[in-house]
PDB file of N, CA and C in Angstrom:
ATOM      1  N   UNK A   1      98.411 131.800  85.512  1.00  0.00           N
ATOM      2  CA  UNK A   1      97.889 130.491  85.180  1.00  0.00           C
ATOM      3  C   UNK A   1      96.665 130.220  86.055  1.00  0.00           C
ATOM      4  N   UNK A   2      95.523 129.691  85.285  1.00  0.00           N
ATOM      5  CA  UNK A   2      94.784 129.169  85.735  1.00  0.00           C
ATOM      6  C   UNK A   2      94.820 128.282  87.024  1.00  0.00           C
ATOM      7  N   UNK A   3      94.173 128.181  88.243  1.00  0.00           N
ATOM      8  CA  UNK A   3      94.388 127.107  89.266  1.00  0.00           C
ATOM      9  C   UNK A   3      93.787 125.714  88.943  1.00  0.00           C
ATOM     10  N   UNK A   4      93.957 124.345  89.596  1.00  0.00           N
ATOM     11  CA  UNK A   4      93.511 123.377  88.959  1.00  0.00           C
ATOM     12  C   UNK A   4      92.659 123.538  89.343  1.00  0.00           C
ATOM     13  N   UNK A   5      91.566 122.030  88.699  1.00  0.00           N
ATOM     14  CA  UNK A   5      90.357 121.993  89.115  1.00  0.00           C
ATOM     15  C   UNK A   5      90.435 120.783  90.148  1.00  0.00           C
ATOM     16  N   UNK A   6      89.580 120.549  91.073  1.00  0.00           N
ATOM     17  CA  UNK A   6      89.646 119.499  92.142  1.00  0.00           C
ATOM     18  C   UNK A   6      90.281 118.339  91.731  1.00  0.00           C
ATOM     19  N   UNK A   7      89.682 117.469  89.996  1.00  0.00           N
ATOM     20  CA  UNK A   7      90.160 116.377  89.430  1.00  0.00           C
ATOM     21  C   UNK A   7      91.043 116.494  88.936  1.00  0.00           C
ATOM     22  N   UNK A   8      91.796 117.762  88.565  1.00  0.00           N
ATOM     23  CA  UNK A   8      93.359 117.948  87.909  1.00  0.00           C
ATOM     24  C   UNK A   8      94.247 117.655  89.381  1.00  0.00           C
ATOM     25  N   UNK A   9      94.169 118.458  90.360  1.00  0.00           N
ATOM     26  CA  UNK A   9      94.950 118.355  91.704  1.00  0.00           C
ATOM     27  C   UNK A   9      94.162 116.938  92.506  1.00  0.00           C
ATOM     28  N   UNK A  10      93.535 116.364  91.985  1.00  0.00           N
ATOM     29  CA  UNK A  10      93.446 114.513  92.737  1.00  0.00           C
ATOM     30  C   UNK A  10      94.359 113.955  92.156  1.00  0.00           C
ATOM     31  N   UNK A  11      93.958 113.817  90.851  1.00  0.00           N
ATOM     32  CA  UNK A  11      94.545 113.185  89.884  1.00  0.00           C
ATOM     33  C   UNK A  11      96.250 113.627  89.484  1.00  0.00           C
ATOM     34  N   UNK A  12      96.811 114.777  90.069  1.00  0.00           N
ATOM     35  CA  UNK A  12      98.214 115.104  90.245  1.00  0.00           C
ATOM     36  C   UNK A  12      98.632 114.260  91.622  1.00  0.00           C
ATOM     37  N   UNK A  13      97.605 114.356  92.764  1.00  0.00           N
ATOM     38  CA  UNK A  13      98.186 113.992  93.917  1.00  0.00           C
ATOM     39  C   UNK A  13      98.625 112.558  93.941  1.00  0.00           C
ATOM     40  N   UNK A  14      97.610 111.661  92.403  1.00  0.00           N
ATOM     41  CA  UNK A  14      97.851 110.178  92.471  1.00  0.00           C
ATOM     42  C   UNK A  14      98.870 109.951  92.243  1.00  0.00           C
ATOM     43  N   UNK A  15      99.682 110.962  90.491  1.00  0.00           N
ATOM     44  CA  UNK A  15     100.612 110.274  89.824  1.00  0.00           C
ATOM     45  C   UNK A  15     101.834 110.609  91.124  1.00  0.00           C
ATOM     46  N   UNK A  16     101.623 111.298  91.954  1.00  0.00           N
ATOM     47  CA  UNK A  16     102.610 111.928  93.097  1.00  0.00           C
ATOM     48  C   UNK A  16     102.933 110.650  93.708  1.00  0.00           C
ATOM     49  N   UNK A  17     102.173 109.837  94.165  1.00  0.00           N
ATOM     50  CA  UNK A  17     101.563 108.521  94.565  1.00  0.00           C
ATOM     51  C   UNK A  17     101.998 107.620  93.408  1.00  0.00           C
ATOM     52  N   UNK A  18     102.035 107.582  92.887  1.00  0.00           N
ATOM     53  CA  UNK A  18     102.152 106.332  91.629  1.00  0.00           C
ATOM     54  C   UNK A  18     103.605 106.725  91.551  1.00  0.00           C
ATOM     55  N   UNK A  19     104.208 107.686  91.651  1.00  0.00           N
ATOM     56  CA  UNK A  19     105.664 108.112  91.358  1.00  0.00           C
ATOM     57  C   UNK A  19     106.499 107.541  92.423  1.00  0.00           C
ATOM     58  N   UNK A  20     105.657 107.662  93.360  1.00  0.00           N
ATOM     59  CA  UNK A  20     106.591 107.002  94.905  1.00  0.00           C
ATOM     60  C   UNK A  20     106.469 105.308  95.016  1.00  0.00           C
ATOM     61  N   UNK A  21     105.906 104.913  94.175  1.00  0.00           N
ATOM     62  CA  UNK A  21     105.788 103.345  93.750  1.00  0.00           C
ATOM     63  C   UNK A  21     104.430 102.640  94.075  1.00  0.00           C
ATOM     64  N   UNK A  22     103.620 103.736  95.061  1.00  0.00           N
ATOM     65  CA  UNK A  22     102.374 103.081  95.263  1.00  0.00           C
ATOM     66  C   UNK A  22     101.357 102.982  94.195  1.00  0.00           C
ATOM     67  N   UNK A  23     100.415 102.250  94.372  1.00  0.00           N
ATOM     68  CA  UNK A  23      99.347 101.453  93.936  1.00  0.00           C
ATOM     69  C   UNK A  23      98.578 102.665  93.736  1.00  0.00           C
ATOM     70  N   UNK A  24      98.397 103.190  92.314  1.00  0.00           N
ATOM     71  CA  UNK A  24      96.827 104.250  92.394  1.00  0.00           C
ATOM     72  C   UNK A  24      95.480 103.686  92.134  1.00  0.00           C
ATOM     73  N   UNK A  25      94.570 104.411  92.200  1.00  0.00           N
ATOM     74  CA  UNK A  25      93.540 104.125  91.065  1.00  0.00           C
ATOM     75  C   UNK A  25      93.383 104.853  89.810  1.00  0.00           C
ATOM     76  N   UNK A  26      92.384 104.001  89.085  1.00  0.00           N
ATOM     77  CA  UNK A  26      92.405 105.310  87.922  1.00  0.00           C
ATOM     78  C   UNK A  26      92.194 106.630  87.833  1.00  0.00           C
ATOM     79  N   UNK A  27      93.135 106.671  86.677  1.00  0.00           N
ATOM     80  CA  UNK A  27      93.063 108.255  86.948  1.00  0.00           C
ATOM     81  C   UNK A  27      92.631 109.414  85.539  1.00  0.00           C
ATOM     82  N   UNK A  28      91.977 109.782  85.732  1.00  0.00           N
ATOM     83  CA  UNK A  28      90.755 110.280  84.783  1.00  0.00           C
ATOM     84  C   UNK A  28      92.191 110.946  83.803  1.00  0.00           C
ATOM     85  N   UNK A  29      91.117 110.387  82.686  1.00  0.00           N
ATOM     86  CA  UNK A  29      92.322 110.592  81.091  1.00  0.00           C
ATOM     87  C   UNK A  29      92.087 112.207  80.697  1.00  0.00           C
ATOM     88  N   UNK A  30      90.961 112.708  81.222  1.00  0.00           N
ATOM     89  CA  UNK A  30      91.153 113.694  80.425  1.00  0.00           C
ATOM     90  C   UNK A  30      91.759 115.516  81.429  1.00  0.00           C
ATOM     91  N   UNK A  31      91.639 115.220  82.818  1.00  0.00           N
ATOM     92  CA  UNK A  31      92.650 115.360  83.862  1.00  0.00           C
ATOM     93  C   UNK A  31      94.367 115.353  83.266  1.00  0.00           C
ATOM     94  N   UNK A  32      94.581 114.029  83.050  1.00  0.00           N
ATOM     95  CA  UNK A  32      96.027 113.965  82.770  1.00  0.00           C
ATOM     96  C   UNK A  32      96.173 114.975  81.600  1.00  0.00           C
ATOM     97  N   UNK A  33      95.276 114.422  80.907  1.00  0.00           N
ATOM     98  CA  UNK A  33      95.799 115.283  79.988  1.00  0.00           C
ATOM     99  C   UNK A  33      96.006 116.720  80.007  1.00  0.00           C
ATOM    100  N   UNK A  34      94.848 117.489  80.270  1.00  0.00           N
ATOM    101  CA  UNK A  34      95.029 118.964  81.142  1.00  0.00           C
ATOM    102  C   UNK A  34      96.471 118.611  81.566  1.00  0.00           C
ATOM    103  N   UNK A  35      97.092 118.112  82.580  1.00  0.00           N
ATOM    104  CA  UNK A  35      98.185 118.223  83.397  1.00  0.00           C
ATOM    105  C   UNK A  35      99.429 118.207  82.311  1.00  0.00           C
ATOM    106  N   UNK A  36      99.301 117.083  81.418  1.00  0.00           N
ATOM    107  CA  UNK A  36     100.474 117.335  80.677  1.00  0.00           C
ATOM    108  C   UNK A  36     100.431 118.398  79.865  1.00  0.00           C
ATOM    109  N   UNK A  37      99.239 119.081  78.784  1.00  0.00           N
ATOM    110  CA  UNK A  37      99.370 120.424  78.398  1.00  0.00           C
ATOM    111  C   UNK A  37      99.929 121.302  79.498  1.00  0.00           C
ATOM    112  N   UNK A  38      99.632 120.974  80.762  1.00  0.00           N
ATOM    113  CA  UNK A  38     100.159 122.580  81.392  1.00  0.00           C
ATOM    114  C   UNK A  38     101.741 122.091  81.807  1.00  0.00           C
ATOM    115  N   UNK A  39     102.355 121.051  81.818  1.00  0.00           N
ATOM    116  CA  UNK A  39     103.446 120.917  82.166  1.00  0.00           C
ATOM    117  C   UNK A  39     103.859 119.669  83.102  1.00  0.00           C
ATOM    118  N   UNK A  40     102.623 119.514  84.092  1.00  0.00           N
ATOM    119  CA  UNK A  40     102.559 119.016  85.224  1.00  0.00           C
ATOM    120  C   UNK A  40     102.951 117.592  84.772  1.00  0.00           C
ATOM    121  N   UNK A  41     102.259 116.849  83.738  1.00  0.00           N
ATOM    122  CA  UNK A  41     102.839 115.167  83.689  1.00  0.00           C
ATOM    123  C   UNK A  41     103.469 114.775  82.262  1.00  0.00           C
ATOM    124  N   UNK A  42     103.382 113.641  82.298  1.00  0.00           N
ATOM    125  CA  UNK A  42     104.173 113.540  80.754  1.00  0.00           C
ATOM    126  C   UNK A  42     103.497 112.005  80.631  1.00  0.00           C
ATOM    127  N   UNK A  43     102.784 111.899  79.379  1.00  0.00           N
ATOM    128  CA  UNK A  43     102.618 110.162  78.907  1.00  0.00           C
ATOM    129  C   UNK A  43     103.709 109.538  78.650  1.00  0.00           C
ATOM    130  N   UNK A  44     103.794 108.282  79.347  1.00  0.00           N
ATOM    131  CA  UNK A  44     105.221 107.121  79.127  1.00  0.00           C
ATOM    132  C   UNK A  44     104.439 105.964  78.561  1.00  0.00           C
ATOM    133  N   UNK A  45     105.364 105.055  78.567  1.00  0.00           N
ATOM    134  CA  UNK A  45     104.687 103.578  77.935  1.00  0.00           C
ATOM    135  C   UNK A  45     103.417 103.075  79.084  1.00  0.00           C
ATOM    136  N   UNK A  46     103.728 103.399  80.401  1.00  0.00           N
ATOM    137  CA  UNK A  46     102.978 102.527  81.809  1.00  0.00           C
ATOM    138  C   UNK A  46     101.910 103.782  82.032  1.00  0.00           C
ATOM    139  N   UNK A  47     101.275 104.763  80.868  1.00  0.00           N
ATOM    140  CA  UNK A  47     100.627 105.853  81.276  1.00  0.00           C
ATOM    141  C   UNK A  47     100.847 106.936  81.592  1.00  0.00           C
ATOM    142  N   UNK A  48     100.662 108.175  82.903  1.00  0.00           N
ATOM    143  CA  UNK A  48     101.186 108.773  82.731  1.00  0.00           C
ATOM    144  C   UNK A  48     101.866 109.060  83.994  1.00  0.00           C
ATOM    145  N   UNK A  49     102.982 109.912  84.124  1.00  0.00           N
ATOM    146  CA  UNK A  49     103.857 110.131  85.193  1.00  0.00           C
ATOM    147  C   UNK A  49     104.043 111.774  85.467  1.00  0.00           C
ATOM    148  N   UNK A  50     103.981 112.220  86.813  1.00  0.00           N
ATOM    149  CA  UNK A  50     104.291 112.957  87.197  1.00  0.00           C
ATOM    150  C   UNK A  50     105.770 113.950  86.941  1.00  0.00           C
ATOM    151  N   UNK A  51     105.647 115.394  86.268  1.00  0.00           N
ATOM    152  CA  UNK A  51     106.873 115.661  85.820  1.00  0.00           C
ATOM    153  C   UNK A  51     107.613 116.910  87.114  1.00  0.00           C
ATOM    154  N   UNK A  52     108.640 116.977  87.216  1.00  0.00           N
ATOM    155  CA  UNK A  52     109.142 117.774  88.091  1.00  0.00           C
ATOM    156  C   UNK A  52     108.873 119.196  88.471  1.00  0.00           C
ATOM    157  N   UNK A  53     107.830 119.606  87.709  1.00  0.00           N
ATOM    158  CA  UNK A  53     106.945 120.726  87.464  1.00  0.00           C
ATOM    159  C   UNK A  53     105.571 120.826  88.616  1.00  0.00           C
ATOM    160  N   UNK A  54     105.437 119.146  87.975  1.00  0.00           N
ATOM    161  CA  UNK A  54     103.778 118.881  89.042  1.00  0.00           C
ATOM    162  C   UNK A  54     104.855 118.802  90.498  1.00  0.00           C
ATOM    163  N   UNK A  55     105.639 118.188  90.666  1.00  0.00           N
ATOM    164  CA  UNK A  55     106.205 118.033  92.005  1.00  0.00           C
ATOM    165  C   UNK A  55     106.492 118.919  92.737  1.00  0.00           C
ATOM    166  N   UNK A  56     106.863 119.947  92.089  1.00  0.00           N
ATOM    167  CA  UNK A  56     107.271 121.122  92.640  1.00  0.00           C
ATOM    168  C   UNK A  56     106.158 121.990  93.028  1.00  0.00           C
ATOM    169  N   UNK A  57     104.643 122.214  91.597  1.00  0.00           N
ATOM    170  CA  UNK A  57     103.308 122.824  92.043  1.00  0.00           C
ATOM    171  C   UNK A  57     103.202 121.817  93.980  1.00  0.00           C
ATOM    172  N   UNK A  58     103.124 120.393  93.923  1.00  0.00           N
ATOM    173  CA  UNK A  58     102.278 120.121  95.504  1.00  0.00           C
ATOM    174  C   UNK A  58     103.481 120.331  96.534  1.00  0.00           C
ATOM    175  N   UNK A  59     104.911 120.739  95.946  1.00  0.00           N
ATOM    176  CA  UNK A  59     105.273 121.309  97.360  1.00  0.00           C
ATOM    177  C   UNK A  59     105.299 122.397  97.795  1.00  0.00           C
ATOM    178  N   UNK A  60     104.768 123.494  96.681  1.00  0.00           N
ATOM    179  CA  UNK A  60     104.300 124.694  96.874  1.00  0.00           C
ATOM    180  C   UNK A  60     103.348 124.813  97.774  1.00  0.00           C
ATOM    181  N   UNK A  61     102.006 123.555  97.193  1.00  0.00           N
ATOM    182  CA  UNK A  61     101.180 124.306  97.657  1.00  0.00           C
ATOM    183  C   UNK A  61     100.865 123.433  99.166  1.00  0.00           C
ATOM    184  N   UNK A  62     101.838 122.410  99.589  1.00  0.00           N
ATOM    185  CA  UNK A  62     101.761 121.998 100.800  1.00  0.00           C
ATOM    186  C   UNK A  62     102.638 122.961 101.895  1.00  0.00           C
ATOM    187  N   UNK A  63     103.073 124.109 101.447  1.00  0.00           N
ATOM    188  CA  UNK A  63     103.685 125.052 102.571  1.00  0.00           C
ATOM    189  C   UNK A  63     104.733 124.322 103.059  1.00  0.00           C
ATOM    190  N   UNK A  64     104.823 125.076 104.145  1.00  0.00           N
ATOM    191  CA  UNK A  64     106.784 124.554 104.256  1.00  0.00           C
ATOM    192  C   UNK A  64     106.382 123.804 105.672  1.00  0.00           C
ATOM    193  N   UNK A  65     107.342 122.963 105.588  1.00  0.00           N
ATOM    194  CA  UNK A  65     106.999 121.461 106.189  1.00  0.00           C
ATOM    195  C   UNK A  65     107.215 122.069 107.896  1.00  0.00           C
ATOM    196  N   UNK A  66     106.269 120.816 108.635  1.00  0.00           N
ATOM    197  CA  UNK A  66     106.462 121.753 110.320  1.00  0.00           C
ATOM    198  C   UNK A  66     107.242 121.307 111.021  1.00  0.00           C
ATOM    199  N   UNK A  67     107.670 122.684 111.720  1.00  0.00           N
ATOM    200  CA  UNK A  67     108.913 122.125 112.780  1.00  0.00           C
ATOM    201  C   UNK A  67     109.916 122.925 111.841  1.00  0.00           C
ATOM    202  N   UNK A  68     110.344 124.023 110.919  1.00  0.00           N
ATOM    203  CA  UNK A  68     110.548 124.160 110.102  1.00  0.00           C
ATOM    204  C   UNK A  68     111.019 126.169 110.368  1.00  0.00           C
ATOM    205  N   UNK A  69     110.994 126.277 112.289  1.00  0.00           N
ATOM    206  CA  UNK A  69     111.383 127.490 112.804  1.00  0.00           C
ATOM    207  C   UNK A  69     110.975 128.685 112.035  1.00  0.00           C
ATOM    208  N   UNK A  70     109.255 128.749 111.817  1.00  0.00           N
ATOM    209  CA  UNK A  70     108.940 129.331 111.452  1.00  0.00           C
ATOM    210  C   UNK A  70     108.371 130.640 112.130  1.00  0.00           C
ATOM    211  N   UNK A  71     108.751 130.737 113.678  1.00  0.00           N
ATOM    212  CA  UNK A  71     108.091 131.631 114.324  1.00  0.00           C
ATOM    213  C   UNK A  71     106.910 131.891 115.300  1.00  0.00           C
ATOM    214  N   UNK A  72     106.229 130.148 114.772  1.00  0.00           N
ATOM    215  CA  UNK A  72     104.986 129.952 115.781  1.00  0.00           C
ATOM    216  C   UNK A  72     104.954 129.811 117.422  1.00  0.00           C
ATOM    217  N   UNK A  73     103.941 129.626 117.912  1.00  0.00           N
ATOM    218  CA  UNK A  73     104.274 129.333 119.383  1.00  0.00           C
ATOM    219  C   UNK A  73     105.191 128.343 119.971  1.00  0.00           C
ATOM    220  N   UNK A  74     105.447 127.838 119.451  1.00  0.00           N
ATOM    221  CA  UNK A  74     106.557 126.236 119.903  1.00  0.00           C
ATOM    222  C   UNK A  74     107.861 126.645 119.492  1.00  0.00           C
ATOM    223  N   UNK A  75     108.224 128.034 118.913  1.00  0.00           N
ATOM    224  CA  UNK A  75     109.711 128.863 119.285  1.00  0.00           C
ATOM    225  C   UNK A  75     109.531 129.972 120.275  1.00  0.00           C
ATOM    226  N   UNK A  76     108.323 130.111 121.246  1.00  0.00           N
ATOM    227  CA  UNK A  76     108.704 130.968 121.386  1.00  0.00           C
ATOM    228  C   UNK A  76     109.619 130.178 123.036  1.00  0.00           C
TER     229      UNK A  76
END
């Protein structure tokens, strides 16, 4: 699969943001849309929402959370 483009992964990071109850801004229609063809969101009545697909792509690609005994200097 293709990687996003900067405004597909903003515009994922909002509905990420809009999913957790905060306040977004707009968010470019034709972005979402990309996102829901690839899986990432889904149109509802309130626009569109983040699907468990996109949630899972930004915890991929935020790596594994720190403090998380991965081996770095602060185990040794």
């Amino acid at each position: 699969m293709a990687p996003l483009t900067d405004g597909q992964l903003h515009a994922l990071r909002n509905l990420a943001r809009k999913g957790g109850g905060d306040e977004v801004p707009f968010i470019n229609i034709a972005d979402a849309r990309a996102l829901t063809e690839l899986g990432y969101a889904t149109r509802g009545r309130e626009g569109w929402d983040i699907t468990a697909e996109g949630q899972a792509l930004l915890a991929r690609m935020a790596g594994p959370p720190s403090g998380s005994g991965g081996g770095g200097p602060q185990d040794r």
